[in-house]
C-alpha atoms as a PDB file:
ATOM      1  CA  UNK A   1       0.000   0.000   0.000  1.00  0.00           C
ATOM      2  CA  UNK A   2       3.092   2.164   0.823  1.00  0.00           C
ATOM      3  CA  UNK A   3       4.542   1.771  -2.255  1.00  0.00           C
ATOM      4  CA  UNK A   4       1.177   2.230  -4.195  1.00  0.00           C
ATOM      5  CA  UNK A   5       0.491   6.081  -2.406  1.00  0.00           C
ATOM      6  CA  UNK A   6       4.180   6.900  -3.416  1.00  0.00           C
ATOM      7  CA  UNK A   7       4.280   5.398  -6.969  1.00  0.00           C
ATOM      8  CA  UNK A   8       0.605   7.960  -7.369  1.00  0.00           C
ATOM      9  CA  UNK A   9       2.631  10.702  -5.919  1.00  0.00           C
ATOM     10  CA  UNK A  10       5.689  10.869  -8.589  1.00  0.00           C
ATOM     11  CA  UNK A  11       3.323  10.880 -11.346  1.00  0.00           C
ATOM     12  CA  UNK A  12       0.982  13.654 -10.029  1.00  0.00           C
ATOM     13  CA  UNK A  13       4.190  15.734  -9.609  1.00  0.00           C
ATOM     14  CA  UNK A  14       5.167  14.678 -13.228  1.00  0.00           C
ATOM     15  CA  UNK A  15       1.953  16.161 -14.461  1.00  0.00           C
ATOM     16  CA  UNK A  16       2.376  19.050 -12.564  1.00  0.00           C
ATOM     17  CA  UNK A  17       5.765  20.320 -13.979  1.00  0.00           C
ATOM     18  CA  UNK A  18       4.485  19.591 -17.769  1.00  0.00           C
ATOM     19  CA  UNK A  19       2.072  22.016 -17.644  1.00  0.00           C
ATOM     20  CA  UNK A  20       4.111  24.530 -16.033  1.00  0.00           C
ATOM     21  CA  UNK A  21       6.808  24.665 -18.822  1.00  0.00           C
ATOM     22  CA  UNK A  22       4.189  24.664 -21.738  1.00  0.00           C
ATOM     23  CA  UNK A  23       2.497  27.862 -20.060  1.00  0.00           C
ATOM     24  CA  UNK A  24      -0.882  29.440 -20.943  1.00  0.00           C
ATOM     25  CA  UNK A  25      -2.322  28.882 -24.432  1.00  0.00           C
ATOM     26  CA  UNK A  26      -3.912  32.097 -24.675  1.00  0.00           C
ATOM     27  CA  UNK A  27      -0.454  33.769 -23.561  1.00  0.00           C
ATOM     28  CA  UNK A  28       1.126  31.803 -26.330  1.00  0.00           C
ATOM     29  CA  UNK A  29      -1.207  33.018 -29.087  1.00  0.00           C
ATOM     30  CA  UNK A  30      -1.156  36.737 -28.078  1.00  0.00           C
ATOM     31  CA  UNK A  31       2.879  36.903 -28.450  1.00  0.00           C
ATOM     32  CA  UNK A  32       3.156  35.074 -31.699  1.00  0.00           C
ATOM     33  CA  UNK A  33       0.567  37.581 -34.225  1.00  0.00           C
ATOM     34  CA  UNK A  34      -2.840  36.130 -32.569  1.00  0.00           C
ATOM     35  CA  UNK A  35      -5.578  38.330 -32.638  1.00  0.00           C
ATOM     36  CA  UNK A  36      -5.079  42.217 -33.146  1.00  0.00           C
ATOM     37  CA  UNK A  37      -4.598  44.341 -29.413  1.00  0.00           C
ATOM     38  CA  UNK A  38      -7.846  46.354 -28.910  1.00  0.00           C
ATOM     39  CA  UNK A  39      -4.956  49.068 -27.566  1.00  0.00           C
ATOM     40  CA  UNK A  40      -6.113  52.668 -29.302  1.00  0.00           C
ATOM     41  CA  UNK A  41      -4.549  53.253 -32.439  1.00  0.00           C
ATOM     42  CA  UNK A  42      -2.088  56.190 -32.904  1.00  0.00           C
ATOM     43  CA  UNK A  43      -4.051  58.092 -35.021  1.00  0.00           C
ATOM     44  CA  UNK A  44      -4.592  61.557 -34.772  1.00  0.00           C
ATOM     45  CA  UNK A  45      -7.288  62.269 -32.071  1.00  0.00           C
ATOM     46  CA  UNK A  46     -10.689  63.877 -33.429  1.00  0.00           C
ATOM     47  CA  UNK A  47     -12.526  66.487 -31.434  1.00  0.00           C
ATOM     48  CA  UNK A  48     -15.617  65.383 -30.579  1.00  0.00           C
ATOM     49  CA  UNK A  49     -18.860  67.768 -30.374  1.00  0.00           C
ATOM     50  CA  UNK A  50     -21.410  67.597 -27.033  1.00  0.00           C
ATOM     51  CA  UNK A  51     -22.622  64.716 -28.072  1.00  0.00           C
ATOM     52  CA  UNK A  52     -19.895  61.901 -28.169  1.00  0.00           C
ATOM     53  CA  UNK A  53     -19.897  61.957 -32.130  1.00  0.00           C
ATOM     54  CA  UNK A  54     -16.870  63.279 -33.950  1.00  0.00           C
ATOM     55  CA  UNK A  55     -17.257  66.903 -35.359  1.00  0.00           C
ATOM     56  CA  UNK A  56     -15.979  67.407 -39.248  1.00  0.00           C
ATOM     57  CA  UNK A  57     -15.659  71.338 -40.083  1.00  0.00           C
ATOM     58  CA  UNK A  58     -16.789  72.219 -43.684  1.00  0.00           C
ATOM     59  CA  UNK A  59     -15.172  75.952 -43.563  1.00  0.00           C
ATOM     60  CA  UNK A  60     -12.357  76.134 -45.787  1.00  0.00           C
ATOM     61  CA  UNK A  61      -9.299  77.096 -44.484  1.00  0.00           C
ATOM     62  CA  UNK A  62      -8.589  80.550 -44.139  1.00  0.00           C
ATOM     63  CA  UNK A  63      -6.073  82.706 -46.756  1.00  0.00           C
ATOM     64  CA  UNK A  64      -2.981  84.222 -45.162  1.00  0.00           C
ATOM     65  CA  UNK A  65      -2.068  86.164 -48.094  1.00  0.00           C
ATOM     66  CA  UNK A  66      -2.395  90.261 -48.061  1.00  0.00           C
ATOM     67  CA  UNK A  67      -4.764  91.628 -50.309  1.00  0.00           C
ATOM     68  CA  UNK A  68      -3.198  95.004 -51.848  1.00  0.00           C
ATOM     69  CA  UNK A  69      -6.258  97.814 -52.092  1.00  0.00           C
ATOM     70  CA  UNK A  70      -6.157  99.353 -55.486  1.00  0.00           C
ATOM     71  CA  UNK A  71      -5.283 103.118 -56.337  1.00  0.00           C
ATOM     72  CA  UNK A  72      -7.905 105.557 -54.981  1.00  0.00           C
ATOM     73  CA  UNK A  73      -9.557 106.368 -59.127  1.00  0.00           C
ATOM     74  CA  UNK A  74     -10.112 109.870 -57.680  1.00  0.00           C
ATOM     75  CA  UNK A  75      -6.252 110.601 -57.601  1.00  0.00           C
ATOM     76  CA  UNK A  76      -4.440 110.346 -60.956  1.00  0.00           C
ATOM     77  CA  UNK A  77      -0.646 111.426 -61.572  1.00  0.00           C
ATOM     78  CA  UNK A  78      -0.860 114.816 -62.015  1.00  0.00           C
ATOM     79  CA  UNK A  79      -2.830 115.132 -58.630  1.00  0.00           C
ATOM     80  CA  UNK A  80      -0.268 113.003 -56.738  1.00  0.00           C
ATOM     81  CA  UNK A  81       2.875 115.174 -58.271  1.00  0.00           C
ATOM     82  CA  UNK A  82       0.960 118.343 -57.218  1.00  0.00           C
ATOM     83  CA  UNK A  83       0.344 117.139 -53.712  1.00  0.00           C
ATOM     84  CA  UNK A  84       4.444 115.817 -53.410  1.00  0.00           C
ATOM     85  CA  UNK A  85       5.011 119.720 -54.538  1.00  0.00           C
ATOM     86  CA  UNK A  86       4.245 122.970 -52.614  1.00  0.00           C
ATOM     87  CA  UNK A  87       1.583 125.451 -53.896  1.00  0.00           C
ATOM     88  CA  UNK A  88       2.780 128.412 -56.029  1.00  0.00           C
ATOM     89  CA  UNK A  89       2.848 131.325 -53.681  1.00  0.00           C
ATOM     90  CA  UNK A  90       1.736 135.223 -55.295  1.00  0.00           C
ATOM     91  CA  UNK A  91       5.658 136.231 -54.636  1.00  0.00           C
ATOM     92  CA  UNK A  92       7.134 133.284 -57.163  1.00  0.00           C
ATOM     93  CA  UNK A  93       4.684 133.808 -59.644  1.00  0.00           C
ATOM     94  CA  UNK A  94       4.798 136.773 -62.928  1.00  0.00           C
ATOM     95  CA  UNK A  95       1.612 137.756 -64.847  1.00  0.00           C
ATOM     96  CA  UNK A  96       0.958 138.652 -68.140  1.00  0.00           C
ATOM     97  CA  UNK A  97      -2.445 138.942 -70.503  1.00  0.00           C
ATOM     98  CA  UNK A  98      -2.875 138.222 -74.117  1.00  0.00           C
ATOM     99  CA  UNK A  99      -4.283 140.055 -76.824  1.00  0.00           C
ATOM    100  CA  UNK A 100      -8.517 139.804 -77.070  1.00  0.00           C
ATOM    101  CA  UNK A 101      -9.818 136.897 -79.089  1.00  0.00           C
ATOM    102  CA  UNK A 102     -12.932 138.016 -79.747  1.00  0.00           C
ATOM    103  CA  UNK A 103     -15.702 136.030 -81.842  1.00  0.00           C
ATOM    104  CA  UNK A 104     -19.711 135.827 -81.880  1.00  0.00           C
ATOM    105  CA  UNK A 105     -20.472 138.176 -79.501  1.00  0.00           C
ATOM    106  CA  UNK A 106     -17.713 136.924 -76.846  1.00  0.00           C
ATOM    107  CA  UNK A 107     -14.171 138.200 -76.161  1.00  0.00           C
ATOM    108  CA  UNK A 108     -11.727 136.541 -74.073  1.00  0.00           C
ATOM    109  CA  UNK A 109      -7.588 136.961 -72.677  1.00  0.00           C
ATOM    110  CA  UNK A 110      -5.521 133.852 -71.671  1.00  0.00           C
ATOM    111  CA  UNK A 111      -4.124 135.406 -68.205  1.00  0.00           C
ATOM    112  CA  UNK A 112      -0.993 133.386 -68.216  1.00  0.00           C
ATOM    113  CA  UNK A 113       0.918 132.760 -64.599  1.00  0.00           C
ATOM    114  CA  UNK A 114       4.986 131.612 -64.812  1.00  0.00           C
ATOM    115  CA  UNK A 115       7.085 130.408 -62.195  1.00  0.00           C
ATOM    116  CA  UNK A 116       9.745 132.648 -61.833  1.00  0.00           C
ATOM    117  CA  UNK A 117      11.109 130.775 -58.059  1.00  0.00           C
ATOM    118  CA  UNK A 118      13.834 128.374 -58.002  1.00  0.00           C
ATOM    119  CA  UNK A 119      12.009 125.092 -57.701  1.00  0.00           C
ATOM    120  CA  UNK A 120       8.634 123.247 -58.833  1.00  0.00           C
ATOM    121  CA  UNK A 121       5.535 124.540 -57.653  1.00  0.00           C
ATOM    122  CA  UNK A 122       1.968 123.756 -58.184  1.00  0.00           C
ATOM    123  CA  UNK A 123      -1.522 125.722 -59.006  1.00  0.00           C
ATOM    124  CA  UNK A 124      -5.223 123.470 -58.655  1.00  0.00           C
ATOM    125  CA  UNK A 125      -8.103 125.550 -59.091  1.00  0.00           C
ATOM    126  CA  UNK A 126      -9.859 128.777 -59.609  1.00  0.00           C
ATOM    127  CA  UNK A 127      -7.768 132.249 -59.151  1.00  0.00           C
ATOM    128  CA  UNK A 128      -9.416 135.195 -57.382  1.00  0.00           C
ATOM    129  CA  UNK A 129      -9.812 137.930 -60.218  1.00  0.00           C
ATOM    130  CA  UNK A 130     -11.113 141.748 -59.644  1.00  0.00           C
ATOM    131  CA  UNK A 131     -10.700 145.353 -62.047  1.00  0.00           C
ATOM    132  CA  UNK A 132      -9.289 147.977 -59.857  1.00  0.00           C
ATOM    133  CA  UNK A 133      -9.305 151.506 -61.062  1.00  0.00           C
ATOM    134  CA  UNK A 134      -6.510 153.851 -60.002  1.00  0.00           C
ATOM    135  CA  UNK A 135      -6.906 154.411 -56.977  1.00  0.00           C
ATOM    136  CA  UNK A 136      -7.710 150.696 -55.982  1.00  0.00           C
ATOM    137  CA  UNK A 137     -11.186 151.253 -56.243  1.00  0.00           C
ATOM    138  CA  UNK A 138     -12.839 147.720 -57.092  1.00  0.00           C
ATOM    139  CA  UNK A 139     -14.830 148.258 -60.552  1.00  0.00           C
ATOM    140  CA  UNK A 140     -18.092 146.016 -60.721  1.00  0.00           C
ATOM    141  CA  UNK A 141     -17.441 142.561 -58.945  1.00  0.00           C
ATOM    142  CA  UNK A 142     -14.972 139.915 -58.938  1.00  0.00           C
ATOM    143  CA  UNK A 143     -14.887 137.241 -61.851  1.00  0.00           C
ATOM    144  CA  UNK A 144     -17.445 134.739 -61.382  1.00  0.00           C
ATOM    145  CA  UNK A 145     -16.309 130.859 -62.182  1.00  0.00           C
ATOM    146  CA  UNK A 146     -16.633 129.314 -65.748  1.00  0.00           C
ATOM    147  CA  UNK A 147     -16.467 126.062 -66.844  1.00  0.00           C
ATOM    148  CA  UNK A 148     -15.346 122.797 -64.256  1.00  0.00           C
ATOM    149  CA  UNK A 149     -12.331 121.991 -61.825  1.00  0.00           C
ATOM    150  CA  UNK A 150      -9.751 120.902 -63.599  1.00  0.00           C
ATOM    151  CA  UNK A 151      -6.316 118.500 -62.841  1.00  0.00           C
ATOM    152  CA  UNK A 152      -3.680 120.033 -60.725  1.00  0.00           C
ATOM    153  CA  UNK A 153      -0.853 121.479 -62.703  1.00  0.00           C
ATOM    154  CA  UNK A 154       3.041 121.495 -61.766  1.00  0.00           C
ATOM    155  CA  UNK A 155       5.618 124.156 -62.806  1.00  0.00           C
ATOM    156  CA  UNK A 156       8.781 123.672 -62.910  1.00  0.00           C
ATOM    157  CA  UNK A 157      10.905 126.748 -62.768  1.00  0.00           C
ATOM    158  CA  UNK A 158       9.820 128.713 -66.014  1.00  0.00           C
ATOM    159  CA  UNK A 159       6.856 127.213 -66.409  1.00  0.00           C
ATOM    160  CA  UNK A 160       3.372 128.428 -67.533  1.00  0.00           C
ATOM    161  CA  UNK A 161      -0.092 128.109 -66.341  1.00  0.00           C
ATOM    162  CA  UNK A 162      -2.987 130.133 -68.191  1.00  0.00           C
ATOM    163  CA  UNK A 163      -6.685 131.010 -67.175  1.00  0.00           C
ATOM    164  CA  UNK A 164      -9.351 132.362 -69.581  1.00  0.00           C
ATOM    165  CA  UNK A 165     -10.909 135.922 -68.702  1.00  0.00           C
ATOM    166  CA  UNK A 166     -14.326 136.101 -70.508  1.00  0.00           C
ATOM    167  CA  UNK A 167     -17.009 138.990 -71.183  1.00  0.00           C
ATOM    168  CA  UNK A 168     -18.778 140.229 -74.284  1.00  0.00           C
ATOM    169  CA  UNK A 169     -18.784 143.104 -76.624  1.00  0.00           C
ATOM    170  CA  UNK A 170     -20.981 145.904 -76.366  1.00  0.00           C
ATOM    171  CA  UNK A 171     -24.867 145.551 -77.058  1.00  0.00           C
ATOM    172  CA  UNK A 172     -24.701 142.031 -76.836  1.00  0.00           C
ATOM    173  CA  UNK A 173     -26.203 141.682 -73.260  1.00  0.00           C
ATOM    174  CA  UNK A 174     -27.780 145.290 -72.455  1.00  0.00           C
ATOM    175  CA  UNK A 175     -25.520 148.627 -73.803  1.00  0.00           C
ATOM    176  CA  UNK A 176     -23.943 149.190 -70.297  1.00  0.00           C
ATOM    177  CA  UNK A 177     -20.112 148.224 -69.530  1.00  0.00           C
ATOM    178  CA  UNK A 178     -17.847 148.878 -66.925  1.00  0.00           C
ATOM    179  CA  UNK A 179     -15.206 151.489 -66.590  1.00  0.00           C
ATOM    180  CA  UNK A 180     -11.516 150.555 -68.208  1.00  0.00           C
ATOM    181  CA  UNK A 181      -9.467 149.268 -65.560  1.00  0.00           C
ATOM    182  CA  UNK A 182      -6.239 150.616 -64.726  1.00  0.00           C
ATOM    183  CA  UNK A 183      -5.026 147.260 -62.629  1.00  0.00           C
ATOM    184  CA  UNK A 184      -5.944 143.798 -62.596  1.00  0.00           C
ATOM    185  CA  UNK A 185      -5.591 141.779 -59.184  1.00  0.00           C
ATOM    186  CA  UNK A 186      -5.177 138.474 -59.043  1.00  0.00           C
ATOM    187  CA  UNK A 187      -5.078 136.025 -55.875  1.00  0.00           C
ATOM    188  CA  UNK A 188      -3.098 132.313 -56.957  1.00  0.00           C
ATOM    189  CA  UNK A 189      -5.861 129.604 -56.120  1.00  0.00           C
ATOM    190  CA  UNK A 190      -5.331 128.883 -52.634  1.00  0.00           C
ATOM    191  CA  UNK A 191      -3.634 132.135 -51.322  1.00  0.00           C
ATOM    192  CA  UNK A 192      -4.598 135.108 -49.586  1.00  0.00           C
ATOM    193  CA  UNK A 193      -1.422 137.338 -51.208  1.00  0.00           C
ATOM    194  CA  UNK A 194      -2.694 139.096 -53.998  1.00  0.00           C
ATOM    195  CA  UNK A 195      -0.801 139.969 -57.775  1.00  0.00           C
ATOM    196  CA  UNK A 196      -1.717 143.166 -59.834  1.00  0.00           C
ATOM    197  CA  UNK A 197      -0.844 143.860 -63.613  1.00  0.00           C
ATOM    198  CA  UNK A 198      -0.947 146.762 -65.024  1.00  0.00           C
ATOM    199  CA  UNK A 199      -3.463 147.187 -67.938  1.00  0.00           C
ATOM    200  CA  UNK A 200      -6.171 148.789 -69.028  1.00  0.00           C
ATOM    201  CA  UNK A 201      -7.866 145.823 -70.145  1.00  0.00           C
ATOM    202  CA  UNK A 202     -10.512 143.983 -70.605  1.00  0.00           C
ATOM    203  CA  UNK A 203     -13.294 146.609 -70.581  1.00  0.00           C
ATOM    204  CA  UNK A 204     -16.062 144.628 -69.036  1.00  0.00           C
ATOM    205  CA  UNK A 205     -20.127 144.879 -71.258  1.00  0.00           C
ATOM    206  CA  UNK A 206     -22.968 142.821 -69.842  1.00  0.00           C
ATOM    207  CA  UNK A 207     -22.598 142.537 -66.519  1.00  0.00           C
ATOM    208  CA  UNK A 208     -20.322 139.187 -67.911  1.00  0.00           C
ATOM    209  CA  UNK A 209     -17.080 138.581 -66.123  1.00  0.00           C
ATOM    210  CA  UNK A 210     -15.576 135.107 -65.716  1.00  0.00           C
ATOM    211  CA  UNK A 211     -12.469 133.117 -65.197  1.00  0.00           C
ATOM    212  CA  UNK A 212     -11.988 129.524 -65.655  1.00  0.00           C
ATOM    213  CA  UNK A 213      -9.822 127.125 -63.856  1.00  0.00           C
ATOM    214  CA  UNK A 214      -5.831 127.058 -64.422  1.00  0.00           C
ATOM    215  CA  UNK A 215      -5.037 124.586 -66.700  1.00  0.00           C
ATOM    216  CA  UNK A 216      -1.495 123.484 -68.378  1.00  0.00           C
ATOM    217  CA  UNK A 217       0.179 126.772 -70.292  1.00  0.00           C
END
């Protein structure tokens, strides 16, 4: 009987060391390429809205790149060369009137303006224009405006600017006209400083005195 218990002994120990060095099945399969690891993946994480569900944004990605504004269409060359140079001042400018043009009714005189100063200058507008009489009596009223605004215009040193002096001949408008000048003032647009020629000229009918805008000489 002795011998029996120890004999069943050995071989229950025998069994017991077999399955020890074989291991676990499972643990065999899961380090030789068995079924995939349910470990998350390492792809990129996606946001998630309130609800759990992934949120995909449809608004195309936004530009980086400047956007340039275009050239204001109000400004053009000559306007941005007049602004980069200084008005033309009553004490750089000289005067001097043309000869009547005179046709259907209407006589005019280019009142041309030079630079006579050292460096550029520019004129933009209407000039202030009045008859004086000798004594610097004002005769009838200042020139009234003709005709648009017109670009601004640069002189360099020398150069010319003009403005048209219009009025009519006698009996065109009424048989009345104003006393012969013996100056003419004029104020540059944009200054207070006034210029006088001498001339007897132009003899105003009509109650019709105008002046346009400078423009290029």
């Amino acid at each position: 009987m002795a011998a029996s218990i120890g004999l069943l002994a050995v071989a229950t120990a025998a069994c017991g060391g077999g399955g020890g060095s074989g291991g676990s099945p499972a643990s065999a399969r899961e380090g030789s390429g068995g079924p995939a690891s349910s470990a998350p993946s390492a792809s990129a994480p996606v946001e998630s809205g309130g609800d759990g569900a992934p949120s995909v944004s449809s608004a195309p990605p936004s530009s980086t790149t400047p956007v340039r504004s275009a050239p204001s269409a109000g400004q053009s060359g000559t306007e941005q060369a007049a602004v980069a140079s200084s008005r033309c001042t009553a004490d750089q400018l000289g005067l001097s009137l043309s000869a009547p043009d005179a046709g259907a009714g209407n006589i005019r005189y280019d009142l041309r303006l030079v630079n006579k100063g050292a460096g550029a200058c520019a004129l933009r507008g209407f000039p202030g224009v009045s008859l004086l009489a000798g004594d610097g009596a004002i005769i009838g009223k200042p020139a009234t405006r003709e005709g648009e605004q017109l670009p601004a215009v640069t002189l360099a040193p020398g150069g010319t600017a003009d403005v048209t002096l219009h009025t009519l001949n006698r009996g065109i408008k009424g048989s009345s006209c104003w006393a012969a000048p013996s100056l003419l003032r004029i104020y540059p647009p944009g200054s207070k400083d006034a210029m006088t020629l001498r001339t007897s000229k132009p003899v105003v009918c009509g109650d019709t005195f105008t002046v346009t805008a400078v423009r290029s000489g």
